[in-house]
Structure formats: C-alpha cells, structure tokens
N, C-alpha and C. Protein backbone atom coordinates (compact mmCIF):
# COMPACT_ATOMS: atom_id res chain seq x y z
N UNK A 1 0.83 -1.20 0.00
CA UNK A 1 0.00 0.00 0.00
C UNK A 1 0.86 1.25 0.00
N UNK A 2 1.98 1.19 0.29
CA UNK A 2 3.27 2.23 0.86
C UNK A 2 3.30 2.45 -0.76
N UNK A 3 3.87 1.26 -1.15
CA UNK A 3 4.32 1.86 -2.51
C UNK A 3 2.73 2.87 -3.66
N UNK A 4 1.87 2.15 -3.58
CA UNK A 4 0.81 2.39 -4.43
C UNK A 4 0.51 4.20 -4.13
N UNK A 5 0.69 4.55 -2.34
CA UNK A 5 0.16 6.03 -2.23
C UNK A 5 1.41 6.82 -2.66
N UNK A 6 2.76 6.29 -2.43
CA UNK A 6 3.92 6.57 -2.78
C UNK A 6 4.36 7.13 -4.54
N UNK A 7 3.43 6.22 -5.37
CA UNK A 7 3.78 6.32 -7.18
C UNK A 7 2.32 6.37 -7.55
N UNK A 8 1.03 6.71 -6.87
CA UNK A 8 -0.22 7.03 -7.62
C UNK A 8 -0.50 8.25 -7.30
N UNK A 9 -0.49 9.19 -8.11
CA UNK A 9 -1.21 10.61 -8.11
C UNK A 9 -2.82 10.78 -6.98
N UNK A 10 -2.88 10.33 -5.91
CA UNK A 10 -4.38 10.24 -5.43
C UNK A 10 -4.08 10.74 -4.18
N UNK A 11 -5.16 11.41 -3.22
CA UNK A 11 -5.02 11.63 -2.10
C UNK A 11 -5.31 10.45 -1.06
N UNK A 12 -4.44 10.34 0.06
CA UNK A 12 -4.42 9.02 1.03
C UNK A 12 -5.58 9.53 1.84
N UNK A 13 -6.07 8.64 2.09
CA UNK A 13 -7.48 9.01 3.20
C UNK A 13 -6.44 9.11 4.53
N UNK A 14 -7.36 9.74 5.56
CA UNK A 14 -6.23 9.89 6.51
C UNK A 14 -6.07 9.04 7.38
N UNK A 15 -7.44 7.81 7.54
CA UNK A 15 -7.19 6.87 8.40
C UNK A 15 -5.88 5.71 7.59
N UNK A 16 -5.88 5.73 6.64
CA UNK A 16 -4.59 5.04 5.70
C UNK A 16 -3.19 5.96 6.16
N UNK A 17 -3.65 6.91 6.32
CA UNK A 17 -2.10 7.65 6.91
C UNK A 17 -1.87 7.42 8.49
N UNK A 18 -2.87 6.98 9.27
CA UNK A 18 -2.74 6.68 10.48
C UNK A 18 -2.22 5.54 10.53
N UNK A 19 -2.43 4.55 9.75
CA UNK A 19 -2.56 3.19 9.73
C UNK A 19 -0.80 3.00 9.37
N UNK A 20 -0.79 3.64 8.07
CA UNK A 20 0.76 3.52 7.94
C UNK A 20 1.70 4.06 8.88
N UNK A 21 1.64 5.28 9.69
CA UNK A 21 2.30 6.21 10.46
C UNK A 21 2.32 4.91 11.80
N UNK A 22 0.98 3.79 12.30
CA UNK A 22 1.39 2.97 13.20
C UNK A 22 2.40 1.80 12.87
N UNK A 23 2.16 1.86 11.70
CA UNK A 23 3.16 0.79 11.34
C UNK A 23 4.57 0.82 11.15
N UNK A 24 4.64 2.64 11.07
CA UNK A 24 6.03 2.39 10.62
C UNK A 24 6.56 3.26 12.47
N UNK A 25 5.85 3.41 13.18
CA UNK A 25 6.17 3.84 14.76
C UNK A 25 6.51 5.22 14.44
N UNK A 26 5.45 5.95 13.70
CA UNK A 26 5.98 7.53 13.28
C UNK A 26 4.82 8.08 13.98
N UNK A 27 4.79 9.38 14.24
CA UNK A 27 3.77 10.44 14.14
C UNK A 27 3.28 10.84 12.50
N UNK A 28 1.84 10.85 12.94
CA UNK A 28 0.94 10.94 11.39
C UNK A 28 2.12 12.72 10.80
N UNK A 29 2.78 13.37 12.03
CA UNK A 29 3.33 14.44 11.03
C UNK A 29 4.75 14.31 10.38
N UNK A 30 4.75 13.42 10.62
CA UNK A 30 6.42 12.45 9.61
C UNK A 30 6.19 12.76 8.76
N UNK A 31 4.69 12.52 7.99
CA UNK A 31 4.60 12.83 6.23
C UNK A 31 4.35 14.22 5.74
N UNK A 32 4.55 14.98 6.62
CA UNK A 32 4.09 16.43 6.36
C UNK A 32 5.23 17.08 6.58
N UNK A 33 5.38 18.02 5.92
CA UNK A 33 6.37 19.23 5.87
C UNK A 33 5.65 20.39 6.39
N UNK A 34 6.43 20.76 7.74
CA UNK A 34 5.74 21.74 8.73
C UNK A 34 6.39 21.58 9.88
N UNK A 35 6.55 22.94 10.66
CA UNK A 35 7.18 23.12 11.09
C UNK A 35 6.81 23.11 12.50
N UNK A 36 5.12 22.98 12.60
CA UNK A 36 4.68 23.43 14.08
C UNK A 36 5.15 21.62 14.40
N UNK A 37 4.58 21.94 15.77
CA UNK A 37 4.47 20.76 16.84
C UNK A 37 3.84 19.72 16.25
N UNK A 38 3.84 18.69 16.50
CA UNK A 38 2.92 17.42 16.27
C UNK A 38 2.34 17.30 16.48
N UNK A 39 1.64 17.66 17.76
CA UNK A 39 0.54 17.57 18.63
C UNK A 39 -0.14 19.17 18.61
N UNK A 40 0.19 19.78 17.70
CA UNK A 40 -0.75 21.00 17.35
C UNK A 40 -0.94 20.40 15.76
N UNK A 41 -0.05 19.62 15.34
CA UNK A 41 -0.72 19.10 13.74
C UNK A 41 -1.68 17.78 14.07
N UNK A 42 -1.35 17.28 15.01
CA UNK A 42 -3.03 16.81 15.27
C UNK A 42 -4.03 16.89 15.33
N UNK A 43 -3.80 18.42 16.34
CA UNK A 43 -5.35 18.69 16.89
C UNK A 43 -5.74 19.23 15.53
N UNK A 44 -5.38 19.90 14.12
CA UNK A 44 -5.66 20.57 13.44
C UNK A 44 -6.12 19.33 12.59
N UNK A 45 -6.04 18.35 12.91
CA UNK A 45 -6.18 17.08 11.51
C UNK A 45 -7.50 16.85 12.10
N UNK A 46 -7.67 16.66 13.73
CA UNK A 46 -9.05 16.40 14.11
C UNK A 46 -9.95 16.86 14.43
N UNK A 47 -9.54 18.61 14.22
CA UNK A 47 -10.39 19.22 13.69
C UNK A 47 -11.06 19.37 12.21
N UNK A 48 -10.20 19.48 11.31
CA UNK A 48 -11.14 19.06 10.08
C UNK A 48 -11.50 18.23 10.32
N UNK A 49 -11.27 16.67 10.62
CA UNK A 49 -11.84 15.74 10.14
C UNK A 49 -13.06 15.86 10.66
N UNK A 50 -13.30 16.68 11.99
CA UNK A 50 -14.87 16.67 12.04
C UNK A 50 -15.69 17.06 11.36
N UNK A 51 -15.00 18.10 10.70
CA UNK A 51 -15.94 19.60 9.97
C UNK A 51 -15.78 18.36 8.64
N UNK A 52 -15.20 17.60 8.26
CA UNK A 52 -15.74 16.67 7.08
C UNK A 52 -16.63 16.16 7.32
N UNK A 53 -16.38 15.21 8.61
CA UNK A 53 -17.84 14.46 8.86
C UNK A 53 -18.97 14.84 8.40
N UNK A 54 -19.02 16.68 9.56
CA UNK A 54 -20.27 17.16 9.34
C UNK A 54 -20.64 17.17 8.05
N UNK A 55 -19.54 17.60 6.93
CA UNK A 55 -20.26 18.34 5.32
C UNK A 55 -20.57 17.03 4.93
N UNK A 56 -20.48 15.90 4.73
CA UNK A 56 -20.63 14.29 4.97
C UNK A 56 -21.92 13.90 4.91
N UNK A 57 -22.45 14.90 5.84
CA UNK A 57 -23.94 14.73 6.10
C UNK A 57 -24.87 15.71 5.38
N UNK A 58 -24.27 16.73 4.48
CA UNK A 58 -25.07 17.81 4.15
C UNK A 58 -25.78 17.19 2.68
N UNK A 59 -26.71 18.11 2.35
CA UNK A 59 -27.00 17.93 1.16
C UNK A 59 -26.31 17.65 0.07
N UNK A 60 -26.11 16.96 -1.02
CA UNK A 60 -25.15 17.38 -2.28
C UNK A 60 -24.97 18.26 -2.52
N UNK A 61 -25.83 19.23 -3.33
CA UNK A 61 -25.73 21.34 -3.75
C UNK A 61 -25.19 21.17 -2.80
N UNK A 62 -25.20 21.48 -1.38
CA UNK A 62 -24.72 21.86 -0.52
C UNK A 62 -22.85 21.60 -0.32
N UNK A 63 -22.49 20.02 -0.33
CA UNK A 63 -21.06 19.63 -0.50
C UNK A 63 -20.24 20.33 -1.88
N UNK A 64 -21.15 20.84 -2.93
CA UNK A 64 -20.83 20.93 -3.91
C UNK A 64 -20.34 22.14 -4.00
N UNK A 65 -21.01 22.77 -3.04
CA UNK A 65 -20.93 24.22 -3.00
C UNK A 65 -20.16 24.97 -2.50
N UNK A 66 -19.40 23.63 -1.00
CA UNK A 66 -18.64 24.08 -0.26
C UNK A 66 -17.11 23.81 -1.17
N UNK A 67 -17.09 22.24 -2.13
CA UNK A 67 -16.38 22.25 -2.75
C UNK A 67 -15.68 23.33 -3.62
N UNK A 68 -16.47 24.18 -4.16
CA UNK A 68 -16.51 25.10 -5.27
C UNK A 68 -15.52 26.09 -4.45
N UNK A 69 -16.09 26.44 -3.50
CA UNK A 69 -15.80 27.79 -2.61
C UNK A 69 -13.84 27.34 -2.27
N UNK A 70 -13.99 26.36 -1.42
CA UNK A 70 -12.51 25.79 -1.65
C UNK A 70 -11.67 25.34 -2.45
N UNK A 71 -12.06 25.21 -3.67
CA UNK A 71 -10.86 25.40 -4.97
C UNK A 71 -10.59 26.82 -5.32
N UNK A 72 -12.03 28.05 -5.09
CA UNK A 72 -11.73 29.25 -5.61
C UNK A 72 -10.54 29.72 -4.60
N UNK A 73 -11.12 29.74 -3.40
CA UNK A 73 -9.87 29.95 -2.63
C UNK A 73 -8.37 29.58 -2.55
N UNK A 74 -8.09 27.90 -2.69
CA UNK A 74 -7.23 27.47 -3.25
C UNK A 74 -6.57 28.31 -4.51
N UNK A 75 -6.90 28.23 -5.39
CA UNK A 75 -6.90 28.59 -6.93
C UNK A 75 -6.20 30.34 -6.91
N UNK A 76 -6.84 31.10 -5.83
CA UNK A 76 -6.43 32.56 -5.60
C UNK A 76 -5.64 32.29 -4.84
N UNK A 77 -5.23 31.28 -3.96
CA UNK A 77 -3.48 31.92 -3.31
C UNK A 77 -2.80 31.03 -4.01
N UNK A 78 -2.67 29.98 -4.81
CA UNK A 78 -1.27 30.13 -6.38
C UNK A 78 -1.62 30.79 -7.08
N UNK A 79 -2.73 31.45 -7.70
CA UNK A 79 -2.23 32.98 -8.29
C UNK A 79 -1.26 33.67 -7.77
N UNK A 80 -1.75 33.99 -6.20
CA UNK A 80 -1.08 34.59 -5.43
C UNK A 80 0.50 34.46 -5.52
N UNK A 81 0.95 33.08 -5.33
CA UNK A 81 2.17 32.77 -5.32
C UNK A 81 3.12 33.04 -6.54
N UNK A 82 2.26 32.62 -7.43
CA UNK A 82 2.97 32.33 -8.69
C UNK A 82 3.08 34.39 -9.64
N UNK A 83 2.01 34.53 -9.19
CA UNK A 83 2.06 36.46 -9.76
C UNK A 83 3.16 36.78 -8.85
C-alpha cells in the first residue's frame, strides 16, 4: 500500500495515513512538511476531520458548494504565489 500512495497521483485518506504512520512507529506528522508541533498538527487534523464528517452529512448542492468555494480559494493563493 506504501508503494501504491507513494507512485499514484491520489489523495491518502487519513485513516490510511494513520494506519501507515502505526506501522512504521511515526507520528501521522512524519509525512508532512511543517514546522509546528505534532501535537498541534493533530489537533488541526481532528479538527477538520470533524468539519468533514459534518459536510458528509449535508445535502449534495450543498457539499458541492462548499467544494466550489474551496478550490476558488485554493486557486487565488497560487495565483497569489505564482504572480
């Protein structure tokens, strides 16, 4: 599975990043480049993951919508970067 998230273009779900991070005796922030604490890149992982849950449960339009809103945003800070 190491190799497959390693050489496939896809995002790892994050319980697959937990799963690997126990296996290999790491903190889930081994795979991240960042500089804070580990245990402040936690609490920040389990905080989204709730706020996924919740959108999880929303309407479609609704997920769709939130989707939209977070690529525009995305999308305007590499403008940002790259201008």
């Amino acid at each position: 599975m190491i190799n497959h998230y390693e050489n496939i273009p896809v995002s790892v779900p994050f319980n697959k990043i937990k799963i690997i991070a126990d296996c290999l005796n790491v903190k889930v922030s081994a795979f991240f480049n960042d500089n804070g604490s580990s245990s402040d890149i936690e609490e920040i992982y389990i905080r989204w993951l709730k706020k996924i849950k919740r959108i999880k449960n929303l309407a479609e339009s609704d997920r769709k919508e939130i989707n939209r809103h977070i690529n525009t945003i995305l999308e305007k800070n590499n403008l940002k970067k790259s201008g």
